[in-house]
Protein backbone atom coordinates (compact mmCIF):
# COMPACT_ATOMS: atom_id res chain seq x y z
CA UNK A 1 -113.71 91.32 -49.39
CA UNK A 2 -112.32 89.63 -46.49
CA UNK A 3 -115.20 89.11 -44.81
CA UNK A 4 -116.90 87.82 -48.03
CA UNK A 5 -113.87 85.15 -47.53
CA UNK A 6 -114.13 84.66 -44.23
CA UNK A 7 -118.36 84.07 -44.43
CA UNK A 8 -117.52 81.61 -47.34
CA UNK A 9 -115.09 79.82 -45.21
CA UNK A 10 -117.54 79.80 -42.48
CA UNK A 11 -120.03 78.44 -44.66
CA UNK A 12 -117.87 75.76 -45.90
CA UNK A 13 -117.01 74.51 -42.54
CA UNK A 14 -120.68 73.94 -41.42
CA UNK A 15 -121.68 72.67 -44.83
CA UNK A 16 -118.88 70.44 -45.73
CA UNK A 17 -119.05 68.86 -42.07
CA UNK A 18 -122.78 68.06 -42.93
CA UNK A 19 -121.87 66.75 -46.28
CA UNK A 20 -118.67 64.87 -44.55
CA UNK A 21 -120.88 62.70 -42.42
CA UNK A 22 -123.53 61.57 -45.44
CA UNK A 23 -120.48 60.81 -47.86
CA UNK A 24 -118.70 59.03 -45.01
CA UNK A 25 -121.41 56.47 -43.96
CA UNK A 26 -122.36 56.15 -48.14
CA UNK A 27 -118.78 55.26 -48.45
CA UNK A 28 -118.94 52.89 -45.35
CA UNK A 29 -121.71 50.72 -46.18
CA UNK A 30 -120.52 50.55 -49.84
CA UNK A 31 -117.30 49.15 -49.15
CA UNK A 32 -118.44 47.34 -46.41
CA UNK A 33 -120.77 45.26 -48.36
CA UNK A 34 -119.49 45.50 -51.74
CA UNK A 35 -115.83 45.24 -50.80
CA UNK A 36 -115.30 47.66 -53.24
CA UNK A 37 -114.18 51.39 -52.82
CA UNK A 38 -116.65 53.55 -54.11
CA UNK A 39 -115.38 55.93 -56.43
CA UNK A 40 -113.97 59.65 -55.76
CA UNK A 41 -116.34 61.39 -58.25
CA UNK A 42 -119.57 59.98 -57.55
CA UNK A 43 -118.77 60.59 -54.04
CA UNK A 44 -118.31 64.51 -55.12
CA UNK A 45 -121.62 64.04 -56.96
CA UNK A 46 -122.83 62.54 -53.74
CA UNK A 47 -121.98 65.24 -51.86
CA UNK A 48 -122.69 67.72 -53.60
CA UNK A 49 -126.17 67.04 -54.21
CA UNK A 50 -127.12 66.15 -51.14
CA UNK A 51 -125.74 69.60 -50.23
CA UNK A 52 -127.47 71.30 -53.10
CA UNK A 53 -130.63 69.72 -51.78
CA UNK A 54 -130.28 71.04 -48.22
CA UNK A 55 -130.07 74.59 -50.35
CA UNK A 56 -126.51 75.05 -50.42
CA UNK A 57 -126.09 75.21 -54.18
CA UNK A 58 -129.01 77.39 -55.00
CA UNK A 59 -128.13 79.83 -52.29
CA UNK A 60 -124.03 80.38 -54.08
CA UNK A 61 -125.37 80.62 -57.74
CA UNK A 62 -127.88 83.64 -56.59
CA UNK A 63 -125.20 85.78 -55.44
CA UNK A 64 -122.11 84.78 -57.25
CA UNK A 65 -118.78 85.36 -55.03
CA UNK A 66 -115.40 84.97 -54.06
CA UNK A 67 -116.77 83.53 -50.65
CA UNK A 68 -119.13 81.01 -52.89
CA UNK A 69 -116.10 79.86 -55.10
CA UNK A 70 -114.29 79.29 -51.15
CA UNK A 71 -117.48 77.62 -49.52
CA UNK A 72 -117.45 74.83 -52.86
CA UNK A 73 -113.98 73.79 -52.47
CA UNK A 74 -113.99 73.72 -48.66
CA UNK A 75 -117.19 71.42 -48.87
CA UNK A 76 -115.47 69.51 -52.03
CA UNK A 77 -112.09 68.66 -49.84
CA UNK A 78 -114.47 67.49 -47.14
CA UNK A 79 -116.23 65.23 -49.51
CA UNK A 80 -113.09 63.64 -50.67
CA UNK A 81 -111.81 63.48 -47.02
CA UNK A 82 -114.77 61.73 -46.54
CA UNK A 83 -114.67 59.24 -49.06
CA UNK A 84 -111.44 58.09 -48.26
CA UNK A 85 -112.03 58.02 -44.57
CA UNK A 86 -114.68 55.76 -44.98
CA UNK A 87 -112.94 53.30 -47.20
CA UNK A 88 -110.12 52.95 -44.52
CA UNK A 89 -112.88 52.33 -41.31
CA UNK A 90 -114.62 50.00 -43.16
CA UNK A 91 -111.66 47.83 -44.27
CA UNK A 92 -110.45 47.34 -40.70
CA UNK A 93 -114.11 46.22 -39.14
CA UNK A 94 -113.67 42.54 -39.08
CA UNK A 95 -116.70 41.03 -41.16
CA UNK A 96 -118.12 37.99 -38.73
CA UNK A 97 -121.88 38.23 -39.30
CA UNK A 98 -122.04 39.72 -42.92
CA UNK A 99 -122.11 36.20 -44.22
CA UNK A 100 -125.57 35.85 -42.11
CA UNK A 101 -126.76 39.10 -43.71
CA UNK A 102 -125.77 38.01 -47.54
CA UNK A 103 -127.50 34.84 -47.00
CA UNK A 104 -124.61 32.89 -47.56
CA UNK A 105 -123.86 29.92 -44.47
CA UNK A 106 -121.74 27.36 -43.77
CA UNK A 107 -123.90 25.29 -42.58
CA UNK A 108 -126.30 24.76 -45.30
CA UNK A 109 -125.29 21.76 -47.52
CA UNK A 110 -126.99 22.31 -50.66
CA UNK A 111 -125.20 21.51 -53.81
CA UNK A 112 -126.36 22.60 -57.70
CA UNK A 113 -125.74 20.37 -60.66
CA UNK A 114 -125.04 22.78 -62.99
CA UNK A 115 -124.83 21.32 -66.98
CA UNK A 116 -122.75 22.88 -69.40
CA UNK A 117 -124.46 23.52 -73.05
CA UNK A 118 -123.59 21.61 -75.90
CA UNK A 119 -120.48 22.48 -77.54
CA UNK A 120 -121.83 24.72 -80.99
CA UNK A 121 -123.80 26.68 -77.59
CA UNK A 122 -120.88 27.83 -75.94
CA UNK A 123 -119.67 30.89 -77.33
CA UNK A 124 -116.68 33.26 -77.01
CA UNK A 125 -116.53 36.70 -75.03
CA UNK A 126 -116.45 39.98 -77.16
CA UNK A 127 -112.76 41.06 -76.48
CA UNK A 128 -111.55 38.51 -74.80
CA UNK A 129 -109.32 35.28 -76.10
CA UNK A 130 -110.66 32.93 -77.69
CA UNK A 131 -111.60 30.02 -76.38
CA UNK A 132 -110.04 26.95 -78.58
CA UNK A 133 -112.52 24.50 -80.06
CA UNK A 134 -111.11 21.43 -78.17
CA UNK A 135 -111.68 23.12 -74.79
CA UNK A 136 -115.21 23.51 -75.66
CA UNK A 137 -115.57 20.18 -77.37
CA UNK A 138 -113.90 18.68 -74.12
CA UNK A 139 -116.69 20.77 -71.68
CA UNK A 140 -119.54 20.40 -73.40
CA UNK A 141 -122.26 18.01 -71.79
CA UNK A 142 -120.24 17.84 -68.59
CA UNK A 143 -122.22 18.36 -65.44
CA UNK A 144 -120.79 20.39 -61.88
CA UNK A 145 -121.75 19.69 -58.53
C-alpha cells in the first residue's frame, strides 16, 4: 500500500514536471500574443493529453490504483501551476518587437476609407441595445478615413 503511494507519487513527479513544461510554454505564447489568459480547463485538457499521449493515461486505467488516483492529481496540480505560471512570465516580458511580428508598424501610412451602408442596411445586434433609428439615419452614407 505504501509503496503503491509512494510509486504513484513518484510517477507524478516525473510526469507532471514533463506535462509542467508543455502547459507552461502553451500558456506563454498564448498570452503573449493573444494578451489573453488561456483558460484553466483547457490547460488541464492540455495537459492531460499530451500526457496521455506520452502513455501516461493508458498505463493508470490498466491497473487501476490508489497510486494512479495520486499520480493524476500530482500531474493535475502541476498543470494548473503551470498555467498560471505562464500567464504571470508572459505579462512582465516587455512587448517591443511583437508589433513587427503582427504586421502592424508605425511607420506605414496607409489609411482605409471605410463607407458605412445605407441606413435600412444597418442592423441591430442580437442581445444587445438597440440602436435608435436617428443614430443610424445620422451614420448612414458617411465615409471613415
Amino acid at each position: 500500500m505504501l509503496q503503491d503511494i509512494l510509486a504513484g507519487l513518484l510517477d507524478g513527479l516525473i510526469s507532471g514536471t514533463i506535462a509542467f513544461f508543455i502547459v507552461l510554454l502553451l500558456a506563454f505564447f498564448y498570452r503573449f500574443f493573444t494578451n489573453e489568459k488561456i483558460p484553466t480547463f483547457i490547460g488541464i485538457a492540455f495537459g492531460l493529453g499530451f500526457w496521455g499521449f506520452t502513455g501516461g493515461l493508458l498505463d493508470i486505467f490498466q491497473q487501476p490504483s490508489l497510486g494512479g488516483v495520486i499520480t493524476i492529481l500530482i500531474v493535475l496540480i502541476f498543470v494548473v501551476w503551470a498555467v498560471n505560471t505562464g500567464d504571470k512570465i508572459s505579462e512582465n516580458i516587455p512587448k517591443k518587437g511583437i508589433d513587427r511580428i503582427r504586421g502592424i508598424r508605425a511607420a506605414d501610412k496607409n489609411f482605409t476609407i471605410i463607407k458605412l451602408p445605407h441606413e435600412r442596411l444597418i442592423f441591430d445586434i442580437a442581445s444587445k441595445p438597440k440602436v435608435p433609428d436617428s443614430l443610424k439615419a445620422e451614420l448612414s452614407e458617411r465615409e471613415f478615413t
